[in-house]
C-alpha atoms as a PDB file:
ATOM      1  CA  UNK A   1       8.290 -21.410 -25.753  1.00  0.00           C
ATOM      2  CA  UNK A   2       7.606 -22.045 -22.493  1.00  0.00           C
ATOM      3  CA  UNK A   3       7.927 -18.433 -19.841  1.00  0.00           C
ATOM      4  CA  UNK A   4       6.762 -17.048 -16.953  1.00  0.00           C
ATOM      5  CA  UNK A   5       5.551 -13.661 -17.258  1.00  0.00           C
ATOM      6  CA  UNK A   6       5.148 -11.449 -13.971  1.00  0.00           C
ATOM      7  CA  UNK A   7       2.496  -8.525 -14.499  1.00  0.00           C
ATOM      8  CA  UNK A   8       2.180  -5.853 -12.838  1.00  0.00           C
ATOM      9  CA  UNK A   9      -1.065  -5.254 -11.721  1.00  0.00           C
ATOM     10  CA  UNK A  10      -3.084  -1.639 -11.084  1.00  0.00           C
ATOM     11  CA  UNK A  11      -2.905  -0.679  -7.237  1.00  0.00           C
ATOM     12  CA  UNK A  12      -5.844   1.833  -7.678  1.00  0.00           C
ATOM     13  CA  UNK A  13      -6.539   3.582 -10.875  1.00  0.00           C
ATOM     14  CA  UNK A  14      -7.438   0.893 -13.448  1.00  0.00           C
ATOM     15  CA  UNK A  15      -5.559   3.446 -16.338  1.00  0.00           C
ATOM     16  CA  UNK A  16      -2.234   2.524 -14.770  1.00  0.00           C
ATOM     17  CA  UNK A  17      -2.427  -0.837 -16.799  1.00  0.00           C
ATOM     18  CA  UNK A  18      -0.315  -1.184 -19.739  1.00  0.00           C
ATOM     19  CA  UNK A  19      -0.820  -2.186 -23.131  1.00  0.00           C
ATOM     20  CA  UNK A  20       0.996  -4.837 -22.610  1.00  0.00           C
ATOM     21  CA  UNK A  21       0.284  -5.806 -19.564  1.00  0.00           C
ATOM     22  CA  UNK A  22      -3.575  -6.623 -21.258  1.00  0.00           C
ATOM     23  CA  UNK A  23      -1.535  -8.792 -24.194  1.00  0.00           C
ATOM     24  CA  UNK A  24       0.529 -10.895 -22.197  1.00  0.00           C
ATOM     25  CA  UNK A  25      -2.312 -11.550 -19.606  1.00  0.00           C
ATOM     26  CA  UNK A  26      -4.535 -12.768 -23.402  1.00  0.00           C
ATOM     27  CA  UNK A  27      -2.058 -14.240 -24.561  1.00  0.00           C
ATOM     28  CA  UNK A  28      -0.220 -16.794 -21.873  1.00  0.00           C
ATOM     29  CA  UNK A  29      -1.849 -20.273 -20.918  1.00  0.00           C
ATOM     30  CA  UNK A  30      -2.274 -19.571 -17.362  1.00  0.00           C
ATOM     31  CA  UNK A  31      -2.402 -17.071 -14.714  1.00  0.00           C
ATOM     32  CA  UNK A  32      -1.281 -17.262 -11.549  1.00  0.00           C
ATOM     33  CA  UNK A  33      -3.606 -14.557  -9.088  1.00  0.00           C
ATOM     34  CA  UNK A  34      -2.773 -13.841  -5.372  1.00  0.00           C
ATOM     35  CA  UNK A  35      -6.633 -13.620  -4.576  1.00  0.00           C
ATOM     36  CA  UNK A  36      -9.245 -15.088  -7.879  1.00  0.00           C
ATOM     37  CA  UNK A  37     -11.914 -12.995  -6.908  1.00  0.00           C
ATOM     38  CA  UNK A  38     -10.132  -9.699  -6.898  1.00  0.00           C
ATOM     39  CA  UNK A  39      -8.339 -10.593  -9.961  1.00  0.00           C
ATOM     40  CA  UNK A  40     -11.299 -11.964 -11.417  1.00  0.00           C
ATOM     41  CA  UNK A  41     -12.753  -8.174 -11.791  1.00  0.00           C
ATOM     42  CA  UNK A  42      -9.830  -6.643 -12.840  1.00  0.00           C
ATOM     43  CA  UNK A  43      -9.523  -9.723 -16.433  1.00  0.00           C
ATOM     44  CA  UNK A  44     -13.712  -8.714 -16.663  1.00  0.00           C
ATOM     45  CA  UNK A  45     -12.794  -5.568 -16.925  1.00  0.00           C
ATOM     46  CA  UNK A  46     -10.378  -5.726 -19.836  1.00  0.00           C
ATOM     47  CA  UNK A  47     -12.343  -8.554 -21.193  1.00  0.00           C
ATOM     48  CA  UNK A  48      -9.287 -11.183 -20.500  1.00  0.00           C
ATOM     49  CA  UNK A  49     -10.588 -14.938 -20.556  1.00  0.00           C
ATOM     50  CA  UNK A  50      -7.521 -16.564 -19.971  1.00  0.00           C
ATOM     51  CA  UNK A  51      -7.570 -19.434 -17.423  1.00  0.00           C
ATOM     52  CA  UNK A  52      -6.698 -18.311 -13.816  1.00  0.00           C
ATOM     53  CA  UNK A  53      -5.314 -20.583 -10.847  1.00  0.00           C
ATOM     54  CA  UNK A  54      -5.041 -19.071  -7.239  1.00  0.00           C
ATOM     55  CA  UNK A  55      -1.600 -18.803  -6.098  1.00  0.00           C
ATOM     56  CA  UNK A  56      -0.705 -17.531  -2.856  1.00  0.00           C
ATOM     57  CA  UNK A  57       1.269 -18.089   0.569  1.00  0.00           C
ATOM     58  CA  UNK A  58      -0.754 -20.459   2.025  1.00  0.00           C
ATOM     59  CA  UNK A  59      -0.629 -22.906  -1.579  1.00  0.00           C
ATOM     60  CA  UNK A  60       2.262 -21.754  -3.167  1.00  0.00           C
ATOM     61  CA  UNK A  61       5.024 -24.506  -1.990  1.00  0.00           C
ATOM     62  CA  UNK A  62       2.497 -26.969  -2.561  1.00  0.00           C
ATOM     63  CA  UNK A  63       1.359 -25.283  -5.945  1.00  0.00           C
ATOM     64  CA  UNK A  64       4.833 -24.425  -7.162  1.00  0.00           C
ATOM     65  CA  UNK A  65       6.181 -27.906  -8.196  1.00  0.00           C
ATOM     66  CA  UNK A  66       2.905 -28.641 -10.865  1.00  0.00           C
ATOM     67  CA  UNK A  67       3.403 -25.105 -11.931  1.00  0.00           C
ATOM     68  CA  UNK A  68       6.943 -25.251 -13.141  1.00  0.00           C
ATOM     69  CA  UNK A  69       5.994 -28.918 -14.581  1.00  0.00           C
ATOM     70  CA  UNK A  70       3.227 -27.323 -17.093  1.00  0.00           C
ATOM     71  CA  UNK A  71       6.165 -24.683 -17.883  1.00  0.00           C
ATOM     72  CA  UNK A  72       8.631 -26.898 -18.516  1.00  0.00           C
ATOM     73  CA  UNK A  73       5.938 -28.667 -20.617  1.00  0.00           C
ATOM     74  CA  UNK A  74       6.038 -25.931 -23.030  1.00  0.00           C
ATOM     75  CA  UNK A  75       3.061 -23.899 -21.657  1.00  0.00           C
ATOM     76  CA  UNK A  76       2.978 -20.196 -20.705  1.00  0.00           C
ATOM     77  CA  UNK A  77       1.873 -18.133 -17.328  1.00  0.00           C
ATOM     78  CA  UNK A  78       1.737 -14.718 -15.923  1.00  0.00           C
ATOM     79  CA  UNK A  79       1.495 -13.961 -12.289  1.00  0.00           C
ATOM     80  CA  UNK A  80      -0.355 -11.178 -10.758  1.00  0.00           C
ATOM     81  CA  UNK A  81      -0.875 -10.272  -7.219  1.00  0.00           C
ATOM     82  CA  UNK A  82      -3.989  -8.445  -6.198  1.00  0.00           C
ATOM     83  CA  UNK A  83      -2.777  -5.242  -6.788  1.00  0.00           C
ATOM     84  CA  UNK A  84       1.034  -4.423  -7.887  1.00  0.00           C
ATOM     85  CA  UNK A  85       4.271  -5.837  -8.684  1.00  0.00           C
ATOM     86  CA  UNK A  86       4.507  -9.795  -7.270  1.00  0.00           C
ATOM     87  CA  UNK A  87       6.766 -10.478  -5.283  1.00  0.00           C
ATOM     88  CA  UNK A  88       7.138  -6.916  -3.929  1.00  0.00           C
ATOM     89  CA  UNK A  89       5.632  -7.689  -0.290  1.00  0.00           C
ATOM     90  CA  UNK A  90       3.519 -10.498  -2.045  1.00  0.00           C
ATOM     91  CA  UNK A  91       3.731 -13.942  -2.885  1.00  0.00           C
ATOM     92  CA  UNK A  92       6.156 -14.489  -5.636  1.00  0.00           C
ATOM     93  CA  UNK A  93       9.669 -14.743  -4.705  1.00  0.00           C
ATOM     94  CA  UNK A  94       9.133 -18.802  -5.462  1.00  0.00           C
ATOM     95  CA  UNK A  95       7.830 -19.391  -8.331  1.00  0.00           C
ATOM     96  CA  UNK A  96       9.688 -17.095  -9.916  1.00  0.00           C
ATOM     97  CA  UNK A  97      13.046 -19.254  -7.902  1.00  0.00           C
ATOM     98  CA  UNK A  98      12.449 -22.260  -9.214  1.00  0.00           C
ATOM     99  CA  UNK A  99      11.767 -21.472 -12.620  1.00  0.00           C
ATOM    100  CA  UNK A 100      15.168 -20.110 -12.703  1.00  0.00           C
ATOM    101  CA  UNK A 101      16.660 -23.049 -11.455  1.00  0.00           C
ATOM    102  CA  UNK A 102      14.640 -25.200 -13.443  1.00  0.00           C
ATOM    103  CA  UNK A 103      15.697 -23.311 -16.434  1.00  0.00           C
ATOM    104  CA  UNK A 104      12.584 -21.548 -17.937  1.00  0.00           C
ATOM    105  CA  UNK A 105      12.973 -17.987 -18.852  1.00  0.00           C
ATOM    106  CA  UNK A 106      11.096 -14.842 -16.248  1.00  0.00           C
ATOM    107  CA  UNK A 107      10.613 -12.048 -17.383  1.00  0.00           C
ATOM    108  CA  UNK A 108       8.799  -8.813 -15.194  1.00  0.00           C
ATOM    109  CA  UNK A 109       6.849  -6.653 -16.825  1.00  0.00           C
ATOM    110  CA  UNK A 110       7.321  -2.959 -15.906  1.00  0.00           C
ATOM    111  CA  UNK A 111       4.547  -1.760 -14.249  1.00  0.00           C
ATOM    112  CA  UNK A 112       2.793   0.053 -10.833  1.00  0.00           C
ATOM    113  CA  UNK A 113       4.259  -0.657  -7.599  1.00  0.00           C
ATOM    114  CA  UNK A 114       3.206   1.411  -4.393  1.00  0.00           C
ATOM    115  CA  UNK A 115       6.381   2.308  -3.174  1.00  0.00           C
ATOM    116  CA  UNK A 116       7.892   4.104  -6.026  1.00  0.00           C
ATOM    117  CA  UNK A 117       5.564   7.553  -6.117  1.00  0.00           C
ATOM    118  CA  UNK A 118       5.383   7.196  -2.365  1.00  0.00           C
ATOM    119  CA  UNK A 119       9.030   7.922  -2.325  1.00  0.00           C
ATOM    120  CA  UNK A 120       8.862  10.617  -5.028  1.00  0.00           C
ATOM    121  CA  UNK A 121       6.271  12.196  -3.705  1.00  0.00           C
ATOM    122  CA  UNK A 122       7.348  12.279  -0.051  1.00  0.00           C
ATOM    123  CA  UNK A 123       9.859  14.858  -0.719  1.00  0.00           C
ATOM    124  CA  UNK A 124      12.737  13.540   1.101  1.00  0.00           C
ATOM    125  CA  UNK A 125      16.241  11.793  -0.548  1.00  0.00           C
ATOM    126  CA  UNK A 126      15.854   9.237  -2.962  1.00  0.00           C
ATOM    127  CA  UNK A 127      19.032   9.004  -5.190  1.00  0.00           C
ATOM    128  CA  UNK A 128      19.784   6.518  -2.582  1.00  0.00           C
ATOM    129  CA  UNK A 129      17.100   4.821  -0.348  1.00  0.00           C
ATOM    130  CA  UNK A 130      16.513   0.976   1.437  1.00  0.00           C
ATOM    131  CA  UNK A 131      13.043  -0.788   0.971  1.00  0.00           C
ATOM    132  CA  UNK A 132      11.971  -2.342   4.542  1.00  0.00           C
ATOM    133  CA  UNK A 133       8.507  -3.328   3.129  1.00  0.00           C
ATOM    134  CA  UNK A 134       6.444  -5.011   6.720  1.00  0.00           C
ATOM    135  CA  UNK A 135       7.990  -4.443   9.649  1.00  0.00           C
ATOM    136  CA  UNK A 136       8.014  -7.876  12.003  1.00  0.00           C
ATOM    137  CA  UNK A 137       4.366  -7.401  14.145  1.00  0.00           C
ATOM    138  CA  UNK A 138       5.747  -8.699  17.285  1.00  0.00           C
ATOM    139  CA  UNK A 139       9.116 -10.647  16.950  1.00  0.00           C
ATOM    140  CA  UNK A 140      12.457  -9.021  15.864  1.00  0.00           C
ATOM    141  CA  UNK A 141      10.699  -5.692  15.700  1.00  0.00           C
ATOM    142  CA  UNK A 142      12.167  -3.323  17.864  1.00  0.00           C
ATOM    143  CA  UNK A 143      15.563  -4.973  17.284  1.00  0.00           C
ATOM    144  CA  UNK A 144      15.316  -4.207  13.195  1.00  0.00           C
ATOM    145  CA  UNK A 145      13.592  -0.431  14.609  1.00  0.00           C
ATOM    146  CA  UNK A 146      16.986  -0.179  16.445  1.00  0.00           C
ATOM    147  CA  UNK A 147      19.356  -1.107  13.387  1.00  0.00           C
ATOM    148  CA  UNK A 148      17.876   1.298  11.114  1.00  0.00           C
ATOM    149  CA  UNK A 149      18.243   4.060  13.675  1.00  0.00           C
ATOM    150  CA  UNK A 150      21.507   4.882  11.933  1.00  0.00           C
ATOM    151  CA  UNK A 151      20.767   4.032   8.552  1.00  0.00           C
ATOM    152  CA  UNK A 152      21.705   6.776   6.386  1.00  0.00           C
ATOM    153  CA  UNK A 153      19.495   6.108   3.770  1.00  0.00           C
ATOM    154  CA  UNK A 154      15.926   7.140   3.306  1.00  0.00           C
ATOM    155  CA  UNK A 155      13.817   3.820   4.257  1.00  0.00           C
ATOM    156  CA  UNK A 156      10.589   3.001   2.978  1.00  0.00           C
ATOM    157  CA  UNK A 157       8.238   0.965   4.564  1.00  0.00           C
ATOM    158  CA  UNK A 158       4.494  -0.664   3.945  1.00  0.00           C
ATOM    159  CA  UNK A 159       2.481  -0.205   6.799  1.00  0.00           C
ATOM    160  CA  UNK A 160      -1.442  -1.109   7.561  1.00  0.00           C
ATOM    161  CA  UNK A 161      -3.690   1.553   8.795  1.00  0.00           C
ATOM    162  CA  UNK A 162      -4.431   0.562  12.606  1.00  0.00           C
ATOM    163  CA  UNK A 163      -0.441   0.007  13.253  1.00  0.00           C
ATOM    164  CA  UNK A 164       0.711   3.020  11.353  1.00  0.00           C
ATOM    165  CA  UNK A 165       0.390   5.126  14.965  1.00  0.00           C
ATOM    166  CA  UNK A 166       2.221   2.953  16.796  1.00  0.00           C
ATOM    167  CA  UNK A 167       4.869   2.282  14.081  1.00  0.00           C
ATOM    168  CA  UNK A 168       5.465   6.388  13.969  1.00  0.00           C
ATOM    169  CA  UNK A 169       5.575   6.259  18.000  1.00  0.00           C
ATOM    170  CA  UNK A 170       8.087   3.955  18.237  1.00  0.00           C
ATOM    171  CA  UNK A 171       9.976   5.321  15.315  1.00  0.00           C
ATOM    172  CA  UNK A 172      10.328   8.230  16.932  1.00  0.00           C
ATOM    173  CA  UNK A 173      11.268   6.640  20.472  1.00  0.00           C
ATOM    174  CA  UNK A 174      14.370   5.331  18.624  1.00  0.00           C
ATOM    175  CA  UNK A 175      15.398   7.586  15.656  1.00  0.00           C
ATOM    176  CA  UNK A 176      13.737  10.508  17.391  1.00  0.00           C
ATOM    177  CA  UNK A 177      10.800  12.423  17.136  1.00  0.00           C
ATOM    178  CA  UNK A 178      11.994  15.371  14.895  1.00  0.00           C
ATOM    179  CA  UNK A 179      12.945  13.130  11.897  1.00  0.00           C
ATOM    180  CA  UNK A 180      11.507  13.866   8.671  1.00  0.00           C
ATOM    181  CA  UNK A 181       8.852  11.791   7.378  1.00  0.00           C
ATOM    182  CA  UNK A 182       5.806  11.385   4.986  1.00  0.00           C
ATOM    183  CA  UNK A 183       2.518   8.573   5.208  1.00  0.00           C
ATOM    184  CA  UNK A 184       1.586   8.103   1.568  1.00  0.00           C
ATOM    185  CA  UNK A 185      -1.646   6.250   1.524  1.00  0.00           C
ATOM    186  CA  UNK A 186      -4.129   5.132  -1.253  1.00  0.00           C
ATOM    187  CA  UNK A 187      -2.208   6.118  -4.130  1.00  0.00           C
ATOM    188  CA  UNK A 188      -3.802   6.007  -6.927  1.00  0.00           C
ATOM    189  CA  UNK A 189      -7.240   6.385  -6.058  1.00  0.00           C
ATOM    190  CA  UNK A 190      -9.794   8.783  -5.415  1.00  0.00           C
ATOM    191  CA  UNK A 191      -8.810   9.423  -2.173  1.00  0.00           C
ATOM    192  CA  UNK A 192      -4.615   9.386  -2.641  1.00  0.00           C
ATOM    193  CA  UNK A 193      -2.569  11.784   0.128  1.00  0.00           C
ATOM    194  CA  UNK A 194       0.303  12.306   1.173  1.00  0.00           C
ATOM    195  CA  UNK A 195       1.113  14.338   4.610  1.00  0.00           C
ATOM    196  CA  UNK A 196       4.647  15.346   5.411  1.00  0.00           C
ATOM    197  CA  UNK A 197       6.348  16.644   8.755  1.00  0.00           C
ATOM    198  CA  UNK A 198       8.422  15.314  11.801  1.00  0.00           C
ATOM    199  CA  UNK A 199       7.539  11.825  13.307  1.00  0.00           C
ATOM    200  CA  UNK A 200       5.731  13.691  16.070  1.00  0.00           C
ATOM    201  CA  UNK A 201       3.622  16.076  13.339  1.00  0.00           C
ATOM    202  CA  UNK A 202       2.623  12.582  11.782  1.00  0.00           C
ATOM    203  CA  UNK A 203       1.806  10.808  15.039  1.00  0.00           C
ATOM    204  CA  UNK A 204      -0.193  13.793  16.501  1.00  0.00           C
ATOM    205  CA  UNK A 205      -2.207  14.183  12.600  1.00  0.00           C
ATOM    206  CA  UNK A 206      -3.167  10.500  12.710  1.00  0.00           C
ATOM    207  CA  UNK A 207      -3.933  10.476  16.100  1.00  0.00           C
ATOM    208  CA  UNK A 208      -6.977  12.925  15.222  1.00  0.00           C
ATOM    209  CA  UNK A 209      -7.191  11.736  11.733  1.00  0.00           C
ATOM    210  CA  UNK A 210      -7.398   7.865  11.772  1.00  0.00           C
ATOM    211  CA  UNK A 211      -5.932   6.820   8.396  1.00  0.00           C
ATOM    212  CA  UNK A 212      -7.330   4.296   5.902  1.00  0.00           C
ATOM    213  CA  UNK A 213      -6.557   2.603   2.985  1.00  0.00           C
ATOM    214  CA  UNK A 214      -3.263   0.676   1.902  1.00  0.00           C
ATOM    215  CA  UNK A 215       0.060   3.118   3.443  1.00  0.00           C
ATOM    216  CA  UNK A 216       3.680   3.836   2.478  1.00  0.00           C
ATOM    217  CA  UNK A 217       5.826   5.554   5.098  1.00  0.00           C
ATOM    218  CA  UNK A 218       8.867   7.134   4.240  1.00  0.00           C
ATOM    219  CA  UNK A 219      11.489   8.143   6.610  1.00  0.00           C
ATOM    220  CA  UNK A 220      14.465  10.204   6.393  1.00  0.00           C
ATOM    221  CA  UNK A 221      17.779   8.513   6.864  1.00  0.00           C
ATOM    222  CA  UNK A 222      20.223   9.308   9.569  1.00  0.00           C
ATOM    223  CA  UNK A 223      22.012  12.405   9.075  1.00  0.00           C
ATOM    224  CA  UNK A 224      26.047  13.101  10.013  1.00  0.00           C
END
């Protein structure tokens, strides 16, 4: 029967697999990877010999059409990103689209996502929160800054490691610099941490302590 299975991939620890996960990824036809090479280690690893195709967001409306074609042709896939839930902040969305509208069943895996022990973790609100994922880098930016000013929500955010400064900074400049916050980064891994305080706290720690590694920033919403 034909399906597309999305897998959640580890984002550090290789542990955070699941049982399943390893099956399905055996088991399908195909699998659809973000990056071949980073995949590639991760299906050595668990001795997985399945056939993989790289699928990404410079192929994917190209790719997407002969994908759904060997679905609807009875065959089977799973789509990984590099590291992760697809289609969380990584290619995705798509495939999984027009598989839907072309009929063929999806199904998601649970599975490790970044964003999820970030906001645990972080201390602040979460029976109610908004997912911003990557802020625009230039265009639209400080107009979506200034529209979650006054959300009430606690927002969570992906950010990379040489804009995280400047994303605090101007967080601050329009939400102000006493709001709560917390930079998550590597979690994980060997090196996971997670540092809590105001926007200013976080913006004068980084400043002297240049982070690395992948980041989640949570923020506290707007209180009344």
């Amino acid at each position: 029967m034909s399906q597309l299975y999305v897998v959640p991939t580890p984002i550090g620890n290789l542990e955070d697999i699941t049982h399943r996960a390893v099956r399905t990824l055996k088991e399908v036809d195909f699998i659809l990877a973000e990056d071949t090479r980073t995949s590639g280690k991760l299906l050595k690893h668990f001795e997985i010999n399945t056939k993989m195709y790289a699928h990404h967001k410079f192929n994917e409306h190209a790719a997407v059409e002969k994908v759904v074609g060997r679905l609807e042709g009875g065959e089977t896939a799973a789509l990984i990103s590099d590291a992760g839930t697809p289609a969380i902040s990584d290619p995705g969305y798509l495939v999984v689209r027009k598989c839907i509208d072309a009929g063929i069943k999806v199904e998601c895996l649970p599975g490790p996502t970044a964003f999820v022990p970030a906001l645990v973790t972080a201390g602040l609100p979460n029976d109610k929160f908004c997912f911003e994922g990557f802020l625009p880098v230039k265009k639209g930016r400080k107009t979506r800054l200034e529209l979650l000013a006054s959300e009430p929500r606690t927002i969570v955010f992906y950010e990379s490691p040489h804009r995280l400064i400047k994303t605090i900074k101007q967080l601050g400049e329009v939400m102000g610099s006493g709001r709560q916050a917390a930079v998550c980064r590597e979690i994980s891994k060997v090196h996971e941490e997670t540092v809590r305080g105001s926007l200013k706290e976080l913006e004068e720690h980084f400043s002297k302590n240049p982070p690395k590694g992948e980041i989640v920033l949570i923020v506290n919403g707007q209180k009344d």
